[in-house]
PDB file of N, CA and C in Angstrom:
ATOM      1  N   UNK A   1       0.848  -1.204   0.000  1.00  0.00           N
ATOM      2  CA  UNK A   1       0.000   0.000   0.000  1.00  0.00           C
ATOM      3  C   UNK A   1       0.878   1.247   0.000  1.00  0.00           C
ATOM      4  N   UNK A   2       0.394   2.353  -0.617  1.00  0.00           N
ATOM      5  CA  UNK A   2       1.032   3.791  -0.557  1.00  0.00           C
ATOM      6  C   UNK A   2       0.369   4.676   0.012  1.00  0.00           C
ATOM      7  N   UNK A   3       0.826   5.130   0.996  1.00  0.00           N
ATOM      8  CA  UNK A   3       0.366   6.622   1.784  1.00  0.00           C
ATOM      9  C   UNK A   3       0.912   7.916   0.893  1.00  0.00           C
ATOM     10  N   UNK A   4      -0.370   8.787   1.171  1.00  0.00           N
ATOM     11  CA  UNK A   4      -0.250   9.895   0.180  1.00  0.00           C
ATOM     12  C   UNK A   4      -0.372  11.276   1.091  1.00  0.00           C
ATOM     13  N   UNK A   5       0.300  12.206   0.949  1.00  0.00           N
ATOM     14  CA  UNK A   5       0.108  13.672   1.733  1.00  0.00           C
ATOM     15  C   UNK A   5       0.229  14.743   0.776  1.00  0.00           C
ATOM     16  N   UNK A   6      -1.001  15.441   0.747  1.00  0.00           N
ATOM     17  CA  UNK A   6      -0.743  16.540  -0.193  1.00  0.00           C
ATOM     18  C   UNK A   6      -0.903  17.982   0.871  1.00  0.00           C
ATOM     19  N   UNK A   7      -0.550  18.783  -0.422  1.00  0.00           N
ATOM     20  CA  UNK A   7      -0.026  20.252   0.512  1.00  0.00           C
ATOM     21  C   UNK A   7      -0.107  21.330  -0.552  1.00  0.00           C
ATOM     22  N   UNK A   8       0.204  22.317  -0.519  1.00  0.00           N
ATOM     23  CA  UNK A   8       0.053  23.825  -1.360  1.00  0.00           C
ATOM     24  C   UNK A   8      -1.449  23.826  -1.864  1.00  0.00           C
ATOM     25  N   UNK A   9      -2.745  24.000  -1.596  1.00  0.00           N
ATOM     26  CA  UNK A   9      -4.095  24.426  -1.361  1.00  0.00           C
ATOM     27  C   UNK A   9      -4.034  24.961  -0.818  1.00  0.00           C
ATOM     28  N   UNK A  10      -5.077  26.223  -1.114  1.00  0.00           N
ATOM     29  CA  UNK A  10      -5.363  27.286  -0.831  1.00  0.00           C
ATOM     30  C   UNK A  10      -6.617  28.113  -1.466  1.00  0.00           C
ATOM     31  N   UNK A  11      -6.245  29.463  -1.421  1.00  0.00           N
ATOM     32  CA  UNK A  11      -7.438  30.644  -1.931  1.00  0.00           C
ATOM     33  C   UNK A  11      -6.544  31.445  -2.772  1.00  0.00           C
ATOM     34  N   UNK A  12      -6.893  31.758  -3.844  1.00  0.00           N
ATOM     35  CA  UNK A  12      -6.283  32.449  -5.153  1.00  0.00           C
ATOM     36  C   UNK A  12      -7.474  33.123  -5.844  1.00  0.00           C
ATOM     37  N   UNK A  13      -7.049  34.379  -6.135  1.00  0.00           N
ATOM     38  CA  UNK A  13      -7.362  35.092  -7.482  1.00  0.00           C
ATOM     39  C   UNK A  13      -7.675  34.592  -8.665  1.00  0.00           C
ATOM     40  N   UNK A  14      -8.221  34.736  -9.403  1.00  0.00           N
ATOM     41  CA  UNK A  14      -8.460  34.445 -10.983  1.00  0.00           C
ATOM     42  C   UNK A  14      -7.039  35.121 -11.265  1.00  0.00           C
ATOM     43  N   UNK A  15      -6.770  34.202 -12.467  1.00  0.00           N
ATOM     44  CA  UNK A  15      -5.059  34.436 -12.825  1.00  0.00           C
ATOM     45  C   UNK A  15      -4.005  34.685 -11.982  1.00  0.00           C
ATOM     46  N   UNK A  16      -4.376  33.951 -10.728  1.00  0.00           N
ATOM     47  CA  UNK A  16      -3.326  33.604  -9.564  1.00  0.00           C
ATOM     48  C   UNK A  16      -2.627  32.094 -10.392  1.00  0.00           C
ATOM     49  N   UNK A  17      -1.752  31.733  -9.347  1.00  0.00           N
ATOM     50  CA  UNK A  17      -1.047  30.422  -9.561  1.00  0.00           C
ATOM     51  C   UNK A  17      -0.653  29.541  -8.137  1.00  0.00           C
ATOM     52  N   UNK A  18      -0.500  28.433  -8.132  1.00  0.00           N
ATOM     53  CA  UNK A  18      -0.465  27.492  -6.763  1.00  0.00           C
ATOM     54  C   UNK A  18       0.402  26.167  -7.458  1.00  0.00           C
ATOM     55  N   UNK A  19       1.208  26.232  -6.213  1.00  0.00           N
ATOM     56  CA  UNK A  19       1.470  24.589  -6.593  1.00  0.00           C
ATOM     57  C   UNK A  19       1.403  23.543  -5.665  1.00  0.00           C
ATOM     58  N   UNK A  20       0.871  22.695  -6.311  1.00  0.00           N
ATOM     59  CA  UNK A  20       0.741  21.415  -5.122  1.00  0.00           C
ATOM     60  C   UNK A  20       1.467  20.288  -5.316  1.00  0.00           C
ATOM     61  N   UNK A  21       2.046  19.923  -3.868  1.00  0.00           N
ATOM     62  CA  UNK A  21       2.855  18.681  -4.304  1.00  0.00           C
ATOM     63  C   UNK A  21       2.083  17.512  -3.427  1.00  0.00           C
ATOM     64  N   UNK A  22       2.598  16.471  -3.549  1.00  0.00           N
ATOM     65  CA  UNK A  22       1.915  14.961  -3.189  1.00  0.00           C
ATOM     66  C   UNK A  22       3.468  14.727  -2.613  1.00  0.00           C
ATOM     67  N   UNK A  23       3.496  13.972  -1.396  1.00  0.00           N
ATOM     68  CA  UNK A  23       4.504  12.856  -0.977  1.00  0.00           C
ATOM     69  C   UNK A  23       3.726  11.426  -0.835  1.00  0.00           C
ATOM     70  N   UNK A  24       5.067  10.447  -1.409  1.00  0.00           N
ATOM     71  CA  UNK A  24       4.106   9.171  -1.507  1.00  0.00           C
ATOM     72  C   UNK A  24       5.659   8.384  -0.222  1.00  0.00           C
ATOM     73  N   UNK A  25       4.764   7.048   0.426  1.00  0.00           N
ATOM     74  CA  UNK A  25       5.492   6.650   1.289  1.00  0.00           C
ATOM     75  C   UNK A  25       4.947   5.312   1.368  1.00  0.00           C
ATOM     76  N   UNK A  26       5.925   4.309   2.234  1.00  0.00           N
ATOM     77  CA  UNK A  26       4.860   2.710   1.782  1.00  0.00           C
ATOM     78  C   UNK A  26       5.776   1.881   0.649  1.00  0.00           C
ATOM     79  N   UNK A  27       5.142   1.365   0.092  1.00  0.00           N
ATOM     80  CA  UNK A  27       4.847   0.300  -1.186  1.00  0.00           C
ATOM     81  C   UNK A  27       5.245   1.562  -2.256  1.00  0.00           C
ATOM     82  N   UNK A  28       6.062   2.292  -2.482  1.00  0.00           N
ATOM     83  CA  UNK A  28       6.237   3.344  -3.436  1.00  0.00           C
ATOM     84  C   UNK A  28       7.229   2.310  -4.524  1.00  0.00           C
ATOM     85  N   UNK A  29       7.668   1.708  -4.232  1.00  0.00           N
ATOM     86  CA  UNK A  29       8.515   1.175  -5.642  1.00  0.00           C
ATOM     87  C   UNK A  29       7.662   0.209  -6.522  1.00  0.00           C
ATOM     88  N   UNK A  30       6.365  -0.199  -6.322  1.00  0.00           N
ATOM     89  CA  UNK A  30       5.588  -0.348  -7.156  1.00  0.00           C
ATOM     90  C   UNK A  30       4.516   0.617  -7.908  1.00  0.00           C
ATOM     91  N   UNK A  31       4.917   1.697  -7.861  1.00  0.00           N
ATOM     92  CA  UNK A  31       3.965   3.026  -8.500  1.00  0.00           C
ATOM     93  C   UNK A  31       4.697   3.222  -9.738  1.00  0.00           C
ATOM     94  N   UNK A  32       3.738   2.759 -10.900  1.00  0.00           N
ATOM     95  CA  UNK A  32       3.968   2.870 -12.690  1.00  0.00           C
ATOM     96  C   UNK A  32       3.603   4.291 -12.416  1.00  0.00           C
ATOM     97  N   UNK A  33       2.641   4.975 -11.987  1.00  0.00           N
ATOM     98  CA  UNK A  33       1.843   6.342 -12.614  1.00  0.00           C
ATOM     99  C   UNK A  33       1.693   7.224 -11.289  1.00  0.00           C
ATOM    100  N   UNK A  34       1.994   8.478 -11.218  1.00  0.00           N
ATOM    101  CA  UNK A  34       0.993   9.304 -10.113  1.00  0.00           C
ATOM    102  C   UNK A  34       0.650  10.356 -11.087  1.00  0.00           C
ATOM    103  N   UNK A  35      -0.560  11.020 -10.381  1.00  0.00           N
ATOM    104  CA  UNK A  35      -1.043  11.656 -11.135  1.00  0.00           C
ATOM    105  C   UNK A  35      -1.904  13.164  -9.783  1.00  0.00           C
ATOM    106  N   UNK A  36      -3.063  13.928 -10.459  1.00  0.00           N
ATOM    107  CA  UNK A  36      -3.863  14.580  -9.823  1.00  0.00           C
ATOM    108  C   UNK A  36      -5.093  14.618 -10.408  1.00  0.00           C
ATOM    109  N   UNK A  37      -5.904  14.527  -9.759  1.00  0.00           N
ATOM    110  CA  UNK A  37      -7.809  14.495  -9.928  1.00  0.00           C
ATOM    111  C   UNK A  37      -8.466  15.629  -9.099  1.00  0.00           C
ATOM    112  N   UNK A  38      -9.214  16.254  -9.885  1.00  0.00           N
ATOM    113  CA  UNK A  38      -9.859  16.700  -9.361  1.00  0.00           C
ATOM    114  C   UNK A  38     -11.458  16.882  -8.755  1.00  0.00           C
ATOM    115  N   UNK A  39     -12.100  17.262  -7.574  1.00  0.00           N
ATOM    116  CA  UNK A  39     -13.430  17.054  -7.407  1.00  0.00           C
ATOM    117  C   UNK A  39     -14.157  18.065  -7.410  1.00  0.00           C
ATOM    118  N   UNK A  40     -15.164  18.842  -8.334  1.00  0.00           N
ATOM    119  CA  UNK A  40     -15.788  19.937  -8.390  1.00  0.00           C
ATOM    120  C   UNK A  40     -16.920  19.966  -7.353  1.00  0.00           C
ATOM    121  N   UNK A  41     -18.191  20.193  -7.819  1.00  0.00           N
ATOM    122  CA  UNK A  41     -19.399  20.278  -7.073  1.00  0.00           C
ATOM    123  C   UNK A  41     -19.765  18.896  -6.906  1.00  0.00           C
ATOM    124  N   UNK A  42     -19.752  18.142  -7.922  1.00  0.00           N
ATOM    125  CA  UNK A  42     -20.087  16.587  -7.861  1.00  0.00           C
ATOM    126  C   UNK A  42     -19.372  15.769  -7.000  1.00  0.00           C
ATOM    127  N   UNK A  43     -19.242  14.653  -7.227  1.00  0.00           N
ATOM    128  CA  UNK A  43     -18.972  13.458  -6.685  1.00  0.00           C
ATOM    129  C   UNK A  43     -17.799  12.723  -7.974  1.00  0.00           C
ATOM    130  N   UNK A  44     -17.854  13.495  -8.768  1.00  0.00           N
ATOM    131  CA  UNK A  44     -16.970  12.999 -10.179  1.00  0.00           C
ATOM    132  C   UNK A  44     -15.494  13.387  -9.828  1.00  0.00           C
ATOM    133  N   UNK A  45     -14.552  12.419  -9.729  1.00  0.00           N
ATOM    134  CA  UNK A  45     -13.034  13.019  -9.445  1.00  0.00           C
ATOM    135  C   UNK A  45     -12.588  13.238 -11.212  1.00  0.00           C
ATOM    136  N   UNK A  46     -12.532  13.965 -11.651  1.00  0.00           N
ATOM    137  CA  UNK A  46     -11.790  14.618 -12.968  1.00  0.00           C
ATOM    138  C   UNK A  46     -10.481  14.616 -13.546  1.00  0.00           C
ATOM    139  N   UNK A  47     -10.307  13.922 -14.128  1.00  0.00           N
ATOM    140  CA  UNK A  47      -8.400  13.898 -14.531  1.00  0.00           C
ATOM    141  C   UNK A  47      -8.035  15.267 -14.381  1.00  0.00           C
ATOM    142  N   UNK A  48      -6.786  15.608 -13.764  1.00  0.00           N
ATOM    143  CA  UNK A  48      -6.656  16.881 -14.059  1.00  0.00           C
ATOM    144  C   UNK A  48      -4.755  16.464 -14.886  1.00  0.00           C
ATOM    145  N   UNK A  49      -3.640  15.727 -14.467  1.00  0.00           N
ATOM    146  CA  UNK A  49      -2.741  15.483 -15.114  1.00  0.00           C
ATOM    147  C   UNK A  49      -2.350  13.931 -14.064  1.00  0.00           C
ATOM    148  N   UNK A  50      -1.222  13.379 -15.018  1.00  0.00           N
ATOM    149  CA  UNK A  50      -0.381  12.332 -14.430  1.00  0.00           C
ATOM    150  C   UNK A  50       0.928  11.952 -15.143  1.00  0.00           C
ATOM    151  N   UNK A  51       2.029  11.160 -14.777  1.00  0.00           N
ATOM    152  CA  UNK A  51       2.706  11.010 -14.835  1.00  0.00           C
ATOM    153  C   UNK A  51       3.260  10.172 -14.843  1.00  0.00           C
ATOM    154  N   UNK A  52       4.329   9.018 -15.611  1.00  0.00           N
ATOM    155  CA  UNK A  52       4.550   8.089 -15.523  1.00  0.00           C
ATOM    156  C   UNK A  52       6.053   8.175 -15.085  1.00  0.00           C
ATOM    157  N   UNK A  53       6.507   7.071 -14.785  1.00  0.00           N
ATOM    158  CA  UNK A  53       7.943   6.822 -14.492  1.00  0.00           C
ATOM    159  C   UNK A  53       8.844   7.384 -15.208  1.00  0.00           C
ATOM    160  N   UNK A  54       7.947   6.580 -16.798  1.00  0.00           N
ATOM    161  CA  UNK A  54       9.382   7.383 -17.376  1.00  0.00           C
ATOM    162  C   UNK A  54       9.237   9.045 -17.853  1.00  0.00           C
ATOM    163  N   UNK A  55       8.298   9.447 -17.243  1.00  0.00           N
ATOM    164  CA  UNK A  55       8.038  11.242 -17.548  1.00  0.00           C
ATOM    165  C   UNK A  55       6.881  11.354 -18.665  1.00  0.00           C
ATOM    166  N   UNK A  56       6.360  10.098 -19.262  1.00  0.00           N
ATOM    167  CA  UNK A  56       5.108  10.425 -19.823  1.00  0.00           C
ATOM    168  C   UNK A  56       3.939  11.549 -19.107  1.00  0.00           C
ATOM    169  N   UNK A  57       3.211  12.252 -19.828  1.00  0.00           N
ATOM    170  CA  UNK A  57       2.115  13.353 -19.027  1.00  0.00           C
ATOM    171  C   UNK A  57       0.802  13.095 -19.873  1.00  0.00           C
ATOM    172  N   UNK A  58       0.385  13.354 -19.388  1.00  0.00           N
ATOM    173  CA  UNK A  58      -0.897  13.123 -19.952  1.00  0.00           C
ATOM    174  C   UNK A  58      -2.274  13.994 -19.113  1.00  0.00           C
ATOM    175  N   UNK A  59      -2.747  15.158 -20.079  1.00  0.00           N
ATOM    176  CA  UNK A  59      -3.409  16.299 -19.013  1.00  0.00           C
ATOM    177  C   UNK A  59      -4.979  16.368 -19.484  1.00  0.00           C
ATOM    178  N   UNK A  60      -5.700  16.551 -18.569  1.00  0.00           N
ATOM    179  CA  UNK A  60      -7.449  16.763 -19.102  1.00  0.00           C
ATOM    180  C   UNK A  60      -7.203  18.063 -19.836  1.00  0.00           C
ATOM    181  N   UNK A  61      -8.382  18.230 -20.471  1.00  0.00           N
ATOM    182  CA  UNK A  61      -8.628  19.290 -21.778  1.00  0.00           C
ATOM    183  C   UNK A  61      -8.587  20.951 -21.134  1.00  0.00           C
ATOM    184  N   UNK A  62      -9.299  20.845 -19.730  1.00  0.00           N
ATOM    185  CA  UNK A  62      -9.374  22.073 -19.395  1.00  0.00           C
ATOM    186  C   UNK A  62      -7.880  22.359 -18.663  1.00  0.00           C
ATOM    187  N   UNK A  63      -7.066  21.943 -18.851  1.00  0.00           N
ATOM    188  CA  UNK A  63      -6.151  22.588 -17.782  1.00  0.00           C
ATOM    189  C   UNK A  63      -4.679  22.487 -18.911  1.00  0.00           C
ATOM    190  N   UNK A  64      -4.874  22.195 -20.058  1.00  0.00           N
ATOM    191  CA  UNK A  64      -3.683  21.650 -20.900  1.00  0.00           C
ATOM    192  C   UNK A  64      -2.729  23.425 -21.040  1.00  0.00           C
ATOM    193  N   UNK A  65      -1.870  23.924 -21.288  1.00  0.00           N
ATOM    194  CA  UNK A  65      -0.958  24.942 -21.278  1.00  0.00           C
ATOM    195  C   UNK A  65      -0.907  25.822 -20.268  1.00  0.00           C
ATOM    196  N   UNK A  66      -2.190  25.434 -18.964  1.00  0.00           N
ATOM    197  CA  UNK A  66      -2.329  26.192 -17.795  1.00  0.00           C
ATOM    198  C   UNK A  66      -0.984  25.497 -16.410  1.00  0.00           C
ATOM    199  N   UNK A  67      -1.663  24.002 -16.844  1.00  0.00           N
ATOM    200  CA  UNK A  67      -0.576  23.519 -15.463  1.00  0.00           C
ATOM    201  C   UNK A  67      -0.006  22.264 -16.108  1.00  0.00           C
ATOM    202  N   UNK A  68       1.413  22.373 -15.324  1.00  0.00           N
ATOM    203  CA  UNK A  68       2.503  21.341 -15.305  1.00  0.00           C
ATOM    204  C   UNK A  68       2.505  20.157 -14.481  1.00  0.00           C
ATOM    205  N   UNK A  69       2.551  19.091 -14.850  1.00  0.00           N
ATOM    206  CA  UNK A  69       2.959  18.124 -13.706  1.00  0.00           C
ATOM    207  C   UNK A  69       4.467  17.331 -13.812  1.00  0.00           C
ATOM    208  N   UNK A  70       5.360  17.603 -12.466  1.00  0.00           N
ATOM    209  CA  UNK A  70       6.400  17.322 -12.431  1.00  0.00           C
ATOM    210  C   UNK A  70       6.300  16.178 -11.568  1.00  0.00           C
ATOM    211  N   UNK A  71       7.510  14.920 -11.437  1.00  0.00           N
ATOM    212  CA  UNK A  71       7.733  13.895 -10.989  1.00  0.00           C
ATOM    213  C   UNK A  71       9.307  13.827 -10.320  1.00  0.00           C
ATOM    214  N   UNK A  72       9.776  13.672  -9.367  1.00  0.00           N
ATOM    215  CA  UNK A  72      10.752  13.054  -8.669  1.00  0.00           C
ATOM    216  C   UNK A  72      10.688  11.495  -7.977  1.00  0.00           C
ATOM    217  N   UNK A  73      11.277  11.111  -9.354  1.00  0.00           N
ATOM    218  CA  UNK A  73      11.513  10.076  -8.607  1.00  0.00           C
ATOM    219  C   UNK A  73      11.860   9.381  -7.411  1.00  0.00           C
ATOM    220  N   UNK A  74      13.391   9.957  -6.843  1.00  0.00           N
ATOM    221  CA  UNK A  74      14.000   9.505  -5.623  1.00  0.00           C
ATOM    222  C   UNK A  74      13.162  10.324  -4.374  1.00  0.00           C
ATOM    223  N   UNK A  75      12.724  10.802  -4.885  1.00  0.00           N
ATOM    224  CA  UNK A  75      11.812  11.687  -3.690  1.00  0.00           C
ATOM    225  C   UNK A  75      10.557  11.387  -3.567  1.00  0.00           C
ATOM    226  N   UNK A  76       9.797  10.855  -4.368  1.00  0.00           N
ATOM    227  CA  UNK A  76       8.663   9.973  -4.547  1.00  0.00           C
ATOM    228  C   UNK A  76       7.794  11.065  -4.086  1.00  0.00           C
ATOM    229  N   UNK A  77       8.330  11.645  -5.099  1.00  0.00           N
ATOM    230  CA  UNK A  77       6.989  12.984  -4.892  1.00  0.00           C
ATOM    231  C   UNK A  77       6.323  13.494  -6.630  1.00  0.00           C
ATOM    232  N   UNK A  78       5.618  14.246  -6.254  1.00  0.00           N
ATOM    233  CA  UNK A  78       4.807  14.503  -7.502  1.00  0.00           C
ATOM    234  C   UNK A  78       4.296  16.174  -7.522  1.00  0.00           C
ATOM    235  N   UNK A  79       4.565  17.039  -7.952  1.00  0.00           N
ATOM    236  CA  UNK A  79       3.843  18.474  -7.932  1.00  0.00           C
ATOM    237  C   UNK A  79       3.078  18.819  -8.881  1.00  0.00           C
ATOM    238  N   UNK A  80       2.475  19.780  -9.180  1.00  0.00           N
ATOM    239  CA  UNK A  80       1.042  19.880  -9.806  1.00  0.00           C
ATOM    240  C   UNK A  80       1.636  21.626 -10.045  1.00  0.00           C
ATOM    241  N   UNK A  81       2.218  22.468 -11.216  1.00  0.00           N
ATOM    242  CA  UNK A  81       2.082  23.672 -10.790  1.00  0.00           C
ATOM    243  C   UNK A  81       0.778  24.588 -11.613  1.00  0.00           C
ATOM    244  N   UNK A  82       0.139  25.457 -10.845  1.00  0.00           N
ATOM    245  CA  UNK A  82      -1.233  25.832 -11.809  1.00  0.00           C
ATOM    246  C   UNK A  82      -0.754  27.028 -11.922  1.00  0.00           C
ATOM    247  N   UNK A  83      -1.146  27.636 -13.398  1.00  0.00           N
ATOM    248  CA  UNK A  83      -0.976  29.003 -13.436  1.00  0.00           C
ATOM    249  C   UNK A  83      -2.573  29.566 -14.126  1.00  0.00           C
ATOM    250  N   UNK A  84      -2.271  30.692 -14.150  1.00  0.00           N
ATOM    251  CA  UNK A  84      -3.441  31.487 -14.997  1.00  0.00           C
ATOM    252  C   UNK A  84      -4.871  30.554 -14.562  1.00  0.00           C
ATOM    253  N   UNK A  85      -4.909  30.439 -13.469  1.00  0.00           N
ATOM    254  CA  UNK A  85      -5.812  29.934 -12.542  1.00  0.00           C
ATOM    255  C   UNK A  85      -7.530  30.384 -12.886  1.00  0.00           C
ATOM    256  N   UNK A  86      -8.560  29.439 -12.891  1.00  0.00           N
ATOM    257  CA  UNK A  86      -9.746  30.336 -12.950  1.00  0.00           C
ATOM    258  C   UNK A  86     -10.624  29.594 -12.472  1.00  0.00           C
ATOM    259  N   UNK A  87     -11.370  30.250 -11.938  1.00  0.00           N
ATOM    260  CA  UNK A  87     -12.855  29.446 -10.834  1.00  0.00           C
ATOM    261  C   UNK A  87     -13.258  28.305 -11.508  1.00  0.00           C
ATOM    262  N   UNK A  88     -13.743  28.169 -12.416  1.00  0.00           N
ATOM    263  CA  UNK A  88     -14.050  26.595 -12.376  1.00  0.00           C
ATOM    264  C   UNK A  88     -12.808  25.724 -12.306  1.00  0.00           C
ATOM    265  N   UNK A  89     -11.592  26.288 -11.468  1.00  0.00           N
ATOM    266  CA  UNK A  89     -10.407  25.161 -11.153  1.00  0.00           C
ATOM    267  C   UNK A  89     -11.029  24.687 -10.024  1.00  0.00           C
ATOM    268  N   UNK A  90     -11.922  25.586  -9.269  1.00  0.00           N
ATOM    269  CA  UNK A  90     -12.424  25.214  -7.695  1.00  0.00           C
ATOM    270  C   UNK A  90     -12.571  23.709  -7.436  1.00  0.00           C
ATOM    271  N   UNK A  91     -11.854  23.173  -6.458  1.00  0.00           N
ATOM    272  CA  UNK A  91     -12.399  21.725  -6.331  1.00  0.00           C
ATOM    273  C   UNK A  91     -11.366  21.196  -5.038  1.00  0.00           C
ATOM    274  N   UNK A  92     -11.375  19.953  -4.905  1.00  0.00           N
ATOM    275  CA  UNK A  92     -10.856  19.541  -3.981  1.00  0.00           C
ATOM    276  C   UNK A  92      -9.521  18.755  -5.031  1.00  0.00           C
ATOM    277  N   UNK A  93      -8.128  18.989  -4.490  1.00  0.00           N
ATOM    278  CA  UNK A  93      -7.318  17.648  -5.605  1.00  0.00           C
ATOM    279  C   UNK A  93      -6.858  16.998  -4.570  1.00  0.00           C
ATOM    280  N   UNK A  94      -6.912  15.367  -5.716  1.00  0.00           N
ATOM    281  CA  UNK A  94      -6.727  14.458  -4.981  1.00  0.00           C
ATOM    282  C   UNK A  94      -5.187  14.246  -5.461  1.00  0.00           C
ATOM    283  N   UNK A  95      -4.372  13.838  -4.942  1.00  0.00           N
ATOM    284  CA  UNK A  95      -3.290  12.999  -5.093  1.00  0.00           C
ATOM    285  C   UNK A  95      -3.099  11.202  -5.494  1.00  0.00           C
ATOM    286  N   UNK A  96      -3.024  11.081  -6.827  1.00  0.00           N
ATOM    287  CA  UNK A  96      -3.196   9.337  -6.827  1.00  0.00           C
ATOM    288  C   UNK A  96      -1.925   8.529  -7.200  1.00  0.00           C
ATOM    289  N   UNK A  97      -1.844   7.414  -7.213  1.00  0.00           N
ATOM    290  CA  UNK A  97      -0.738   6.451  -7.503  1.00  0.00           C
ATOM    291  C   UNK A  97      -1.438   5.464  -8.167  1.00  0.00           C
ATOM    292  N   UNK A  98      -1.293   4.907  -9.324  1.00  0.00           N
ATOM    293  CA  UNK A  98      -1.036   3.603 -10.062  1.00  0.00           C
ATOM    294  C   UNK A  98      -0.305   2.493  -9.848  1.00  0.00           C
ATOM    295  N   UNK A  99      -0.350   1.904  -8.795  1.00  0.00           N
ATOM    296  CA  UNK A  99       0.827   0.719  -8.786  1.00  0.00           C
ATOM    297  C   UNK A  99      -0.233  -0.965  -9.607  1.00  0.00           C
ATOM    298  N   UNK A 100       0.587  -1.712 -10.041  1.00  0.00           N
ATOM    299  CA  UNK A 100       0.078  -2.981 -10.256  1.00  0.00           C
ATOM    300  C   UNK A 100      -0.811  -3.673  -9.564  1.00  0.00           C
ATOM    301  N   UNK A 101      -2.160  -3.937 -10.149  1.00  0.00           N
ATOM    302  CA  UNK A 101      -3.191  -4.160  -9.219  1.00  0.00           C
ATOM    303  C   UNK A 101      -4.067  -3.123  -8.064  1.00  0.00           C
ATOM    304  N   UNK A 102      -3.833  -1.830  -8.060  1.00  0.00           N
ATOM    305  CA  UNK A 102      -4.226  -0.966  -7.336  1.00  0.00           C
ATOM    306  C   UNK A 102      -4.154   0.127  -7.609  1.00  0.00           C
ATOM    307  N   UNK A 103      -4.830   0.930  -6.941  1.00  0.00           N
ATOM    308  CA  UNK A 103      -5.433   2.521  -7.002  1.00  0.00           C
ATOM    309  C   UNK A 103      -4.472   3.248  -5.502  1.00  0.00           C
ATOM    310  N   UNK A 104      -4.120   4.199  -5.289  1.00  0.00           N
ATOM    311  CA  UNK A 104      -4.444   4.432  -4.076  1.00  0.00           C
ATOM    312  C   UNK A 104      -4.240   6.618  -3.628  1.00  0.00           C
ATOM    313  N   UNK A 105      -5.207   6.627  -3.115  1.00  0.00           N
ATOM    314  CA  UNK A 105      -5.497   8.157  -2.848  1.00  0.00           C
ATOM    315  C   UNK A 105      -5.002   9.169  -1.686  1.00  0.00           C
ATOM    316  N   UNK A 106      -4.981   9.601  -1.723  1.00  0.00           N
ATOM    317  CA  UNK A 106      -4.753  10.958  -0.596  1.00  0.00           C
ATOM    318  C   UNK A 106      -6.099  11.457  -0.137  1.00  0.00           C
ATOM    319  N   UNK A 107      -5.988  12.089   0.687  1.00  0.00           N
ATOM    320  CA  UNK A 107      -6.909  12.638   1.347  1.00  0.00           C
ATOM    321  C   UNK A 107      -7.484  14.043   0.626  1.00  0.00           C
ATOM    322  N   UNK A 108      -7.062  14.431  -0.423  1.00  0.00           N
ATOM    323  CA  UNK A 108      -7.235  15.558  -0.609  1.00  0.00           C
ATOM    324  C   UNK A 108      -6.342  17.119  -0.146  1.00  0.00           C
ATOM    325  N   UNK A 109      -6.496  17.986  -0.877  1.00  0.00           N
ATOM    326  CA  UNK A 109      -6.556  19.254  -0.839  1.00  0.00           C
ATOM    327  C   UNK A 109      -7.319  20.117  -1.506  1.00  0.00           C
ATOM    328  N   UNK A 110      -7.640  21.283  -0.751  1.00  0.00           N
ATOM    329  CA  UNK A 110      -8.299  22.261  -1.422  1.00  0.00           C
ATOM    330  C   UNK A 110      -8.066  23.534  -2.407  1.00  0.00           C
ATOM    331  N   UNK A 111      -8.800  23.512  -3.394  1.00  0.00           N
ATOM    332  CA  UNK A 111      -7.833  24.910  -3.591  1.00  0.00           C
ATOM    333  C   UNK A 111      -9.447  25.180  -4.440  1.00  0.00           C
ATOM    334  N   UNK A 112      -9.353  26.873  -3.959  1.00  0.00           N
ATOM    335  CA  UNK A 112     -10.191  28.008  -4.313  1.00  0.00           C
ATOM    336  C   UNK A 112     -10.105  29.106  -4.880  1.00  0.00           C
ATOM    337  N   UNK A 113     -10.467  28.915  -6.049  1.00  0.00           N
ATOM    338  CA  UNK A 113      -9.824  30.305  -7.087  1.00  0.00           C
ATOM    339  C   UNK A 113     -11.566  30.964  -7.105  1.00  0.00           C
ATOM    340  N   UNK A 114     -10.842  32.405  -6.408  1.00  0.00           N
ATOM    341  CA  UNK A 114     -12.128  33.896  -6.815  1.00  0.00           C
ATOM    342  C   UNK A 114     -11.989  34.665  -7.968  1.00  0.00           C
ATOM    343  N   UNK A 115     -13.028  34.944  -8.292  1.00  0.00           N
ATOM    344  CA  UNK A 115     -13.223  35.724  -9.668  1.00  0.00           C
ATOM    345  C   UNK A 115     -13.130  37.162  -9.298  1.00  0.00           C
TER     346      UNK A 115
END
């Protein structure tokens, strides 16, 4: 299993910027992918980007030239940086891992962009 801690959520401006990172701990040398999801008003967690081992990315439609997702390996961490930020970013992000045979999540963070 992988334990997940995320951090940098917050409250931002429209065309503010935030970055969030994930630490992963545990069962980390079986993680192919981490990534970030996001949760709006719904119950729907939303691709927002991810990352593979070997630096593959792969980003949902609304957030593509806005935010970066970076990977450290030996650090088994993952950051998320958002720029040019705008209210429907509002949501909760989750922090995830891909390992073989499993899913596994973070608790969340928040982040709140005002218009």
């Amino acid at each position: 299993q992988v334990q997940l801690v995320e951090s940098g959520g917050g409250l931002v401006q429209a065309g503010g910027s935030l970055r969030l990172s994930c630490a992963a701990s545990g069962n980390t040398r079986s993680i192919v992918r981490m990534g970030w999801y996001r949760q709006g008003q719904g119950n729907q967690r939303d691709l927002v980007a991810t990352i593979t081992s070997g630096g593959d990315t792969n980003y949902g439609d609304s957030v593509k030239g806005r935010f970066t997702i970076s990977r450290d390996n030996a650090k088994k961490t993952v950051d998320l940086q958002m720029n040019s930020l705008k209210p429907e970013d509002t949501g909760v992000y989750y922090c995830n891992t891909l390992s073989i045979g499993r899913a596994d999540w973070g608790p969340g963070t928040k982040v709140t962009v005002s218009s």
